[in-house]
N, C-alpha and C. Protein backbone atom coordinates (compact mmCIF):
# COMPACT_ATOMS: atom_id res chain seq x y z
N UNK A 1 -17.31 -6.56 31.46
CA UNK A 1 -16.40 -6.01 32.46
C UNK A 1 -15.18 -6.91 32.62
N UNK A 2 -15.06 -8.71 32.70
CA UNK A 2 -14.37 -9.12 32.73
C UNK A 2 -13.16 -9.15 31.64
N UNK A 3 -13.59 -8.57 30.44
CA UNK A 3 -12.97 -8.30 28.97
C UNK A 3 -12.02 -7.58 29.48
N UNK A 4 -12.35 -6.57 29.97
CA UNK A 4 -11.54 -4.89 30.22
C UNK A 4 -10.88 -5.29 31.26
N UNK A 5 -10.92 -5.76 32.25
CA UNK A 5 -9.68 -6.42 33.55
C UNK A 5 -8.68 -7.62 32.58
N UNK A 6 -8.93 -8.30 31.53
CA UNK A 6 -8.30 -9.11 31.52
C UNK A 6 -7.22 -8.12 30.39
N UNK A 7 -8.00 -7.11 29.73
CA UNK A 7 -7.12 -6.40 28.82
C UNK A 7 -6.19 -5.68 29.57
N UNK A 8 -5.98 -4.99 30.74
CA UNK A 8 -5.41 -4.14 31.39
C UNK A 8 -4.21 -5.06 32.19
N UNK A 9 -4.61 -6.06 32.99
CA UNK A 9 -3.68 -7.38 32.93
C UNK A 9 -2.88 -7.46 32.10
N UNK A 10 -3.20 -7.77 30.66
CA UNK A 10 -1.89 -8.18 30.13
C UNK A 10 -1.34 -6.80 29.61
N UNK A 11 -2.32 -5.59 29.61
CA UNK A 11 -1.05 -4.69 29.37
C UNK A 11 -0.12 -4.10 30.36
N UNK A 12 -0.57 -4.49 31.47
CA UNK A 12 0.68 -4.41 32.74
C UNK A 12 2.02 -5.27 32.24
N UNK A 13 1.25 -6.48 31.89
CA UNK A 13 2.43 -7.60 32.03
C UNK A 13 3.25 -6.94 30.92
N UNK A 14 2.45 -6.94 29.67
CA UNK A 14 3.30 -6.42 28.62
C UNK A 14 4.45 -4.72 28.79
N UNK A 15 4.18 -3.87 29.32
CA UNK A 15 4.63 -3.12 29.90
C UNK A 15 5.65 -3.49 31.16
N UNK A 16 5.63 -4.27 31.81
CA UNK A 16 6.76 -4.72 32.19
C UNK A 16 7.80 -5.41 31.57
N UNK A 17 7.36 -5.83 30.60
CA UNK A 17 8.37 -6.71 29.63
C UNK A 17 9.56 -5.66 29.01
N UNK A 18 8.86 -4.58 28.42
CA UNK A 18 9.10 -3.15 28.12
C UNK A 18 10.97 -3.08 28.59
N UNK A 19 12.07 -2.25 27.62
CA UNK A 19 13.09 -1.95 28.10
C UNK A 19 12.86 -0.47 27.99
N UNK A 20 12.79 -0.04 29.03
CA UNK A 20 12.94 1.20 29.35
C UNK A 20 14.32 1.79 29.00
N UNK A 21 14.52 3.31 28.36
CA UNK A 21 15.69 3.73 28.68
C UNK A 21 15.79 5.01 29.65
N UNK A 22 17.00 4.92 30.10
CA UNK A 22 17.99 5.45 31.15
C UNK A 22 17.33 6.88 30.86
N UNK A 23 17.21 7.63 32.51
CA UNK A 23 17.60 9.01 32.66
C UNK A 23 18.22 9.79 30.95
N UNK A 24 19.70 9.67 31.54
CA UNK A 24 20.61 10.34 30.25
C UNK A 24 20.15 9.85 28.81
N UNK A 25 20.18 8.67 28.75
CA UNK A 25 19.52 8.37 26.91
C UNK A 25 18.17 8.93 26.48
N UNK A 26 17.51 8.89 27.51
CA UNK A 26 16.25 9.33 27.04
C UNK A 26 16.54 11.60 26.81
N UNK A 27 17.13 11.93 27.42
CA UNK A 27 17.68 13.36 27.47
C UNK A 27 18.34 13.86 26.07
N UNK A 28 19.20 12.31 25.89
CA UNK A 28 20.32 12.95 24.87
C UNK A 28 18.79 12.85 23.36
N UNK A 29 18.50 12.00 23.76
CA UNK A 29 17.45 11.64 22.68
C UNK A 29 16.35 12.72 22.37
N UNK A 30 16.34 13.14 23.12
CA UNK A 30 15.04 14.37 23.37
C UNK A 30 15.99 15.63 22.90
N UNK A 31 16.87 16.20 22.84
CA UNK A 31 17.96 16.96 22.51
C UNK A 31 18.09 17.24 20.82
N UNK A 32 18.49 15.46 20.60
CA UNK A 32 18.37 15.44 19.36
C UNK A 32 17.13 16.15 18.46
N UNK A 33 16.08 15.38 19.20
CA UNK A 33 14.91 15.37 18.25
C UNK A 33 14.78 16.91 18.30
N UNK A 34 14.75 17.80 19.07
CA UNK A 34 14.60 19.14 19.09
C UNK A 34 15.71 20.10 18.66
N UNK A 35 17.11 19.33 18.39
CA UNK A 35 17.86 20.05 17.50
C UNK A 35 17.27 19.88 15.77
N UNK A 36 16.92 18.77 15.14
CA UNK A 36 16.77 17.99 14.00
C UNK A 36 15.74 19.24 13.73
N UNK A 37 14.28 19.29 14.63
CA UNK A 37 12.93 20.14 14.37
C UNK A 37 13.32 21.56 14.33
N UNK A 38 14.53 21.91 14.93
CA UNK A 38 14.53 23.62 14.54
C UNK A 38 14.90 23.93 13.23
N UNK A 39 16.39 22.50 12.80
CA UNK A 39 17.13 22.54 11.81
C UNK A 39 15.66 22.57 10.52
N UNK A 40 15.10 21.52 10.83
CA UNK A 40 14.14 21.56 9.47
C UNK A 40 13.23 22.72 9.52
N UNK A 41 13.15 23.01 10.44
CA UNK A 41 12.01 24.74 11.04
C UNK A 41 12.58 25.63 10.04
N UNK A 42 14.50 25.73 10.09
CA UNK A 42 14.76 26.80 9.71
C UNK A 42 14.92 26.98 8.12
N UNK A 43 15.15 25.54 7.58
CA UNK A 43 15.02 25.17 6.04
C UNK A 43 14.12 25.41 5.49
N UNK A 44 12.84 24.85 6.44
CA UNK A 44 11.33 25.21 5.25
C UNK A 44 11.33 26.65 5.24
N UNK A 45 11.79 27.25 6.65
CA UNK A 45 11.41 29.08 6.73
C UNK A 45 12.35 29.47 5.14
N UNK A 46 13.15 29.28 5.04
CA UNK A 46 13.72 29.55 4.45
C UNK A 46 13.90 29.67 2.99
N UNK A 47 13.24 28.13 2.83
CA UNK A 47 12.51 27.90 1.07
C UNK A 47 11.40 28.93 1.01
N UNK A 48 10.19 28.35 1.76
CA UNK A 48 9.00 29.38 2.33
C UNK A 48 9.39 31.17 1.19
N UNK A 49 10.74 31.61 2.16
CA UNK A 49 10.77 32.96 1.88
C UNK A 49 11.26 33.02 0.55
N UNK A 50 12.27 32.41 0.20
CA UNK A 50 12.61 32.26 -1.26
C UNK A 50 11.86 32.00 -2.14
N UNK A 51 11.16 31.05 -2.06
CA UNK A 51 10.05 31.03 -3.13
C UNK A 51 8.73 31.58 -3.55
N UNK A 52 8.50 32.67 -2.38
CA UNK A 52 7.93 33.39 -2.14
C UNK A 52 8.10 34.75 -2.85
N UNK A 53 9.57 34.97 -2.64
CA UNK A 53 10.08 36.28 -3.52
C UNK A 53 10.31 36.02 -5.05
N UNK A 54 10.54 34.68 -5.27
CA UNK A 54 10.67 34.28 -6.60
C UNK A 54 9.27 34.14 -7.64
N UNK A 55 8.05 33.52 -6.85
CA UNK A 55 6.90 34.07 -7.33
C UNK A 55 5.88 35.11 -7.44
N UNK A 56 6.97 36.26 -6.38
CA UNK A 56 6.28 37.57 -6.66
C UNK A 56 6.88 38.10 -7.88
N UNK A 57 8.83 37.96 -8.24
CA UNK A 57 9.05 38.76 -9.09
C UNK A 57 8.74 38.05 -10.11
N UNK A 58 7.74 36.75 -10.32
CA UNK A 58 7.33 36.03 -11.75
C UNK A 58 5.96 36.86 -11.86
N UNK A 59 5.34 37.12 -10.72
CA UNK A 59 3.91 37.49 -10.79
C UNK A 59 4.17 39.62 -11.45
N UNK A 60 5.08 39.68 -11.08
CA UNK A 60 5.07 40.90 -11.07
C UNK A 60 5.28 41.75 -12.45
């Protein structure tokens, strides 16, 4: 038991050490990452369908 209090201790401390970012940076950052995931969403959709039609008219 004393293991697990002394682990939680220093991950307070260590977590305070921590630089947090701001309101707005953390927003603009979150923005990004969910513009980047549609952009690649819409690329794979996109190979996906193309290569899809390209190995039907090979299969066909």
């Amino acid at each position: 038991m004393g293991k697990i209090k002394i682990l939680f201790n220093e991950v307070k401390v260590e977590l305070s050490r921590a630089s947090w970012p701001k309101k707005e940076e953390l927003w603009g950052s979150t923005w990004i990452v969910i513009a980047v995931s549609m952009l690649l969403a819409i690329i794979i959709g996109a190979m996906d369908i193309f290569f899809s039609y390209m190995i039907g008219k090979v299969l066909r």
